[in-house]
C-alpha atoms as a PDB file:
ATOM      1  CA  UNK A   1      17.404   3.441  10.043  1.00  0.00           C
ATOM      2  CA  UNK A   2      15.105   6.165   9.257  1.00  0.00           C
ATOM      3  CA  UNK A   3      12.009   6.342   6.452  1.00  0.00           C
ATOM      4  CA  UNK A   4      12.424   9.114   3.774  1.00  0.00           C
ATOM      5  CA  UNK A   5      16.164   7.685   3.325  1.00  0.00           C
ATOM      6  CA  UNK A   6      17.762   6.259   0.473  1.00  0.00           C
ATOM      7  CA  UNK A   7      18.509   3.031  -0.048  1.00  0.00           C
ATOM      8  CA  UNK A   8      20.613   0.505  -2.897  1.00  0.00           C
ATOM      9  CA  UNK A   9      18.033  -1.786  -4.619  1.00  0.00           C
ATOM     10  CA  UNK A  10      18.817  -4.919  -6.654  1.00  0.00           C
ATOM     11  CA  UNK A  11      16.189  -5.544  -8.999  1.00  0.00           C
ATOM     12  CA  UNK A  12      14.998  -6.768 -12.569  1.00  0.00           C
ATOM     13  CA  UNK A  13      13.951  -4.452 -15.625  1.00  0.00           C
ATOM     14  CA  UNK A  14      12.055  -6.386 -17.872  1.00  0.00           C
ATOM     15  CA  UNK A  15       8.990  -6.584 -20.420  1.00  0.00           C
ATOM     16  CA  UNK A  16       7.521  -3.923 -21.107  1.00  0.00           C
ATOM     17  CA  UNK A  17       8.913  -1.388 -18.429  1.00  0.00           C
ATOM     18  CA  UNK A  18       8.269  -3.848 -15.660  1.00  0.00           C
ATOM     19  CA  UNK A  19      10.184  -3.500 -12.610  1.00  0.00           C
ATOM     20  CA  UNK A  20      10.771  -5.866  -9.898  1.00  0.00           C
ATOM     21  CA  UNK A  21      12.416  -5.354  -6.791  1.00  0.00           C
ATOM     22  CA  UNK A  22      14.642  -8.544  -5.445  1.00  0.00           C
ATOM     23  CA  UNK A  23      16.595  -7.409  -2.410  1.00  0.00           C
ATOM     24  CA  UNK A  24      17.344  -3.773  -0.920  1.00  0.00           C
ATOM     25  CA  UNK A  25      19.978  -2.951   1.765  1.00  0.00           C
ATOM     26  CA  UNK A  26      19.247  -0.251   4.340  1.00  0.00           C
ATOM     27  CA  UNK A  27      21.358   0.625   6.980  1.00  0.00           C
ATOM     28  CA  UNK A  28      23.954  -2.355   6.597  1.00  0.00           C
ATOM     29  CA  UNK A  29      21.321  -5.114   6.500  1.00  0.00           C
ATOM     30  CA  UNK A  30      20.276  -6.268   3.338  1.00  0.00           C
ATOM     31  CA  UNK A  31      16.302  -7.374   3.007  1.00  0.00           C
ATOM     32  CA  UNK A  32      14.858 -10.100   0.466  1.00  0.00           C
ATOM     33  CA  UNK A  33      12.317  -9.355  -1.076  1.00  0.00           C
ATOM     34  CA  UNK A  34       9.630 -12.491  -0.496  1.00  0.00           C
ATOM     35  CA  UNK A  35       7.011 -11.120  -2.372  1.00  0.00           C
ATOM     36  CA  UNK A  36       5.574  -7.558  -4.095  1.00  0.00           C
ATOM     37  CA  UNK A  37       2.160  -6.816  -2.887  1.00  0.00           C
ATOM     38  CA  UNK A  38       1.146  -4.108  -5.233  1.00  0.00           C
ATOM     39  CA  UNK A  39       2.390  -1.618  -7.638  1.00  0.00           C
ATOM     40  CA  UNK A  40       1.474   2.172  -8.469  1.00  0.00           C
ATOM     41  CA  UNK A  41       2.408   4.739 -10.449  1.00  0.00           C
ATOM     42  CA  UNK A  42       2.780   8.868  -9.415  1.00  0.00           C
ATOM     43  CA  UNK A  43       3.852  11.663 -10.854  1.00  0.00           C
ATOM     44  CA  UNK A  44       5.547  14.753  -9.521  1.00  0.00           C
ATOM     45  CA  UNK A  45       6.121  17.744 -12.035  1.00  0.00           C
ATOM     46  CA  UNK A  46       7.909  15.786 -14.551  1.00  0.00           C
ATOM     47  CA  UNK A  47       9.142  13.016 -12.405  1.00  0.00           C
ATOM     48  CA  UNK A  48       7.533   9.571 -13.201  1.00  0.00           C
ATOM     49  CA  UNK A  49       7.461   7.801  -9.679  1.00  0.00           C
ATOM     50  CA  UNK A  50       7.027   3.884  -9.447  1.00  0.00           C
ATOM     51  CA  UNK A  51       5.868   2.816  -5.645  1.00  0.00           C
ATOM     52  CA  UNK A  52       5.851  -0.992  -4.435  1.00  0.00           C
ATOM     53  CA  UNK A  53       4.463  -2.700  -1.583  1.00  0.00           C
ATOM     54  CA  UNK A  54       6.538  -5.454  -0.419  1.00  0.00           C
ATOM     55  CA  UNK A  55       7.047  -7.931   2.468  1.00  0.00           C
ATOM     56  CA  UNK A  56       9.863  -9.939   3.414  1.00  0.00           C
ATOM     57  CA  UNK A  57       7.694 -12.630   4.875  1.00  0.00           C
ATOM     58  CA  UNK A  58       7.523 -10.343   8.542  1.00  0.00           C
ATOM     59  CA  UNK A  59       7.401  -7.026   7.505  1.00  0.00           C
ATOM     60  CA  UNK A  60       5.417  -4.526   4.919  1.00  0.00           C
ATOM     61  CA  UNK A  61       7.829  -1.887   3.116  1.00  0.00           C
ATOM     62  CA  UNK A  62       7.146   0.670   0.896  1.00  0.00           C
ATOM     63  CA  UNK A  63       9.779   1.817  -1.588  1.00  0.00           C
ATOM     64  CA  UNK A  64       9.529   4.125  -4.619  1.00  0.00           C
ATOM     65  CA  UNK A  65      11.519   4.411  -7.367  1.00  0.00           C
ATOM     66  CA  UNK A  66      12.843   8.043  -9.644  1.00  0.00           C
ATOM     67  CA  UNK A  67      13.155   6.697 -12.840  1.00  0.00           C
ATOM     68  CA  UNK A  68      14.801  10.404 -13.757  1.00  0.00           C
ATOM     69  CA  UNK A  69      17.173  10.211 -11.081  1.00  0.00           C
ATOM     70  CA  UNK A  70      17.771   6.694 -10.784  1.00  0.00           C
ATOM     71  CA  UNK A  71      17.180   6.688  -6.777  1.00  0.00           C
ATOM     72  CA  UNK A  72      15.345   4.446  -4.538  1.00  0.00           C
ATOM     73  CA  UNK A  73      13.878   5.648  -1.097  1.00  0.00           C
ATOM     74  CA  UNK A  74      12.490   3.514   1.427  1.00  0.00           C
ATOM     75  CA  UNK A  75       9.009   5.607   2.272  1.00  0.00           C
ATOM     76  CA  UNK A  76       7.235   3.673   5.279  1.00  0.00           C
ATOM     77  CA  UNK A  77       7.373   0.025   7.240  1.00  0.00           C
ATOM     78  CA  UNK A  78       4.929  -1.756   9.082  1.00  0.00           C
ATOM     79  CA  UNK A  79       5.836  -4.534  11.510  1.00  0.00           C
END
Protein backbone atom coordinates (compact mmCIF):
# COMPACT_ATOMS: atom_id res chain seq x y z
CA UNK A 1 0.00 0.00 0.00
CA UNK A 2 1.87 3.00 -0.90
CA UNK A 3 0.52 6.90 -1.58
CA UNK A 4 1.27 8.27 -5.13
CA UNK A 5 -0.27 4.79 -6.46
CA UNK A 6 -3.11 4.16 -8.52
CA UNK A 7 -6.09 2.93 -7.59
CA UNK A 8 -9.85 1.59 -9.32
CA UNK A 9 -12.63 4.01 -8.19
CA UNK A 10 -16.39 3.37 -8.41
CA UNK A 11 -18.15 6.48 -8.57
CA UNK A 12 -21.14 8.66 -9.96
CA UNK A 13 -20.93 11.36 -12.88
CA UNK A 14 -23.74 13.46 -12.62
CA UNK A 15 -25.26 17.14 -12.94
CA UNK A 16 -23.41 19.36 -14.12
CA UNK A 17 -19.85 17.67 -14.14
CA UNK A 18 -20.28 16.55 -10.58
CA UNK A 19 -18.33 13.72 -9.44
CA UNK A 20 -18.76 11.56 -6.54
CA UNK A 21 -16.63 8.99 -5.32
CA UNK A 22 -18.56 5.72 -3.74
CA UNK A 23 -15.96 3.05 -3.04
CA UNK A 24 -12.15 2.67 -4.18
CA UNK A 25 -10.03 -0.53 -3.89
CA UNK A 26 -6.33 -0.25 -3.08
CA UNK A 27 -4.17 -2.96 -2.60
CA UNK A 28 -6.92 -5.83 -2.55
CA UNK A 29 -9.17 -4.12 0.02
CA UNK A 30 -11.88 -2.21 -1.18
CA UNK A 31 -12.86 1.17 0.99
CA UNK A 32 -16.50 2.80 1.22
CA UNK A 33 -16.68 5.85 0.90
CA UNK A 34 -18.85 7.24 4.18
CA UNK A 35 -18.71 10.63 3.33
CA UNK A 36 -16.71 13.45 0.93
CA UNK A 37 -15.31 16.17 3.00
CA UNK A 38 -14.37 18.65 0.39
CA UNK A 39 -13.72 19.10 -3.21
CA UNK A 40 -11.05 21.16 -5.33
CA UNK A 41 -10.08 21.73 -8.51
CA UNK A 42 -6.11 21.99 -10.06
CA UNK A 43 -4.65 22.28 -13.03
CA UNK A 44 -1.41 20.99 -14.44
CA UNK A 45 -0.38 22.20 -18.06
CA UNK A 46 -3.48 21.15 -19.70
CA UNK A 47 -4.58 18.54 -17.30
CA UNK A 48 -7.82 19.45 -15.36
CA UNK A 49 -7.28 17.69 -11.87
CA UNK A 50 -10.36 17.04 -9.49
CA UNK A 51 -9.05 16.30 -5.66
CA UNK A 52 -11.50 14.92 -2.82
CA UNK A 53 -11.25 14.60 0.76
CA UNK A 54 -12.92 11.64 2.05
CA UNK A 55 -13.34 9.45 5.17
CA UNK A 56 -14.54 6.09 5.58
CA UNK A 57 -15.87 6.79 9.03
CA UNK A 58 -11.90 6.03 10.58
CA UNK A 59 -9.75 7.35 8.18
CA UNK A 60 -9.10 10.73 5.95
CA UNK A 61 -8.02 9.95 2.17
CA UNK A 62 -7.15 12.05 -0.43
CA UNK A 63 -7.69 10.98 -4.03
CA UNK A 64 -7.50 12.96 -7.29
CA UNK A 65 -8.88 12.36 -10.34
CA UNK A 66 -7.22 12.97 -14.46
CA UNK A 67 -10.15 13.64 -16.22
CA UNK A 68 -7.67 13.44 -19.55
CA UNK A 69 -6.38 10.23 -18.62
CA UNK A 70 -9.13 8.73 -16.88
CA UNK A 71 -6.85 7.66 -13.71
CA UNK A 72 -7.37 7.86 -10.09
CA UNK A 73 -4.39 8.08 -7.54
CA UNK A 74 -4.67 7.79 -3.98
CA UNK A 75 -2.36 11.04 -2.83
CA UNK A 76 -2.20 10.95 1.15
CA UNK A 77 -4.09 9.17 4.38
CA UNK A 78 -4.44 10.18 7.76
CA UNK A 79 -5.38 7.74 10.52
Amino acid sequence: MQVGEGISVLASFGKPYRIKPLSFTWSGRTIKVKEVTYTWKTREGQKDLHHFSLTDGSTLFQLSFDAVSLLWTIESLET
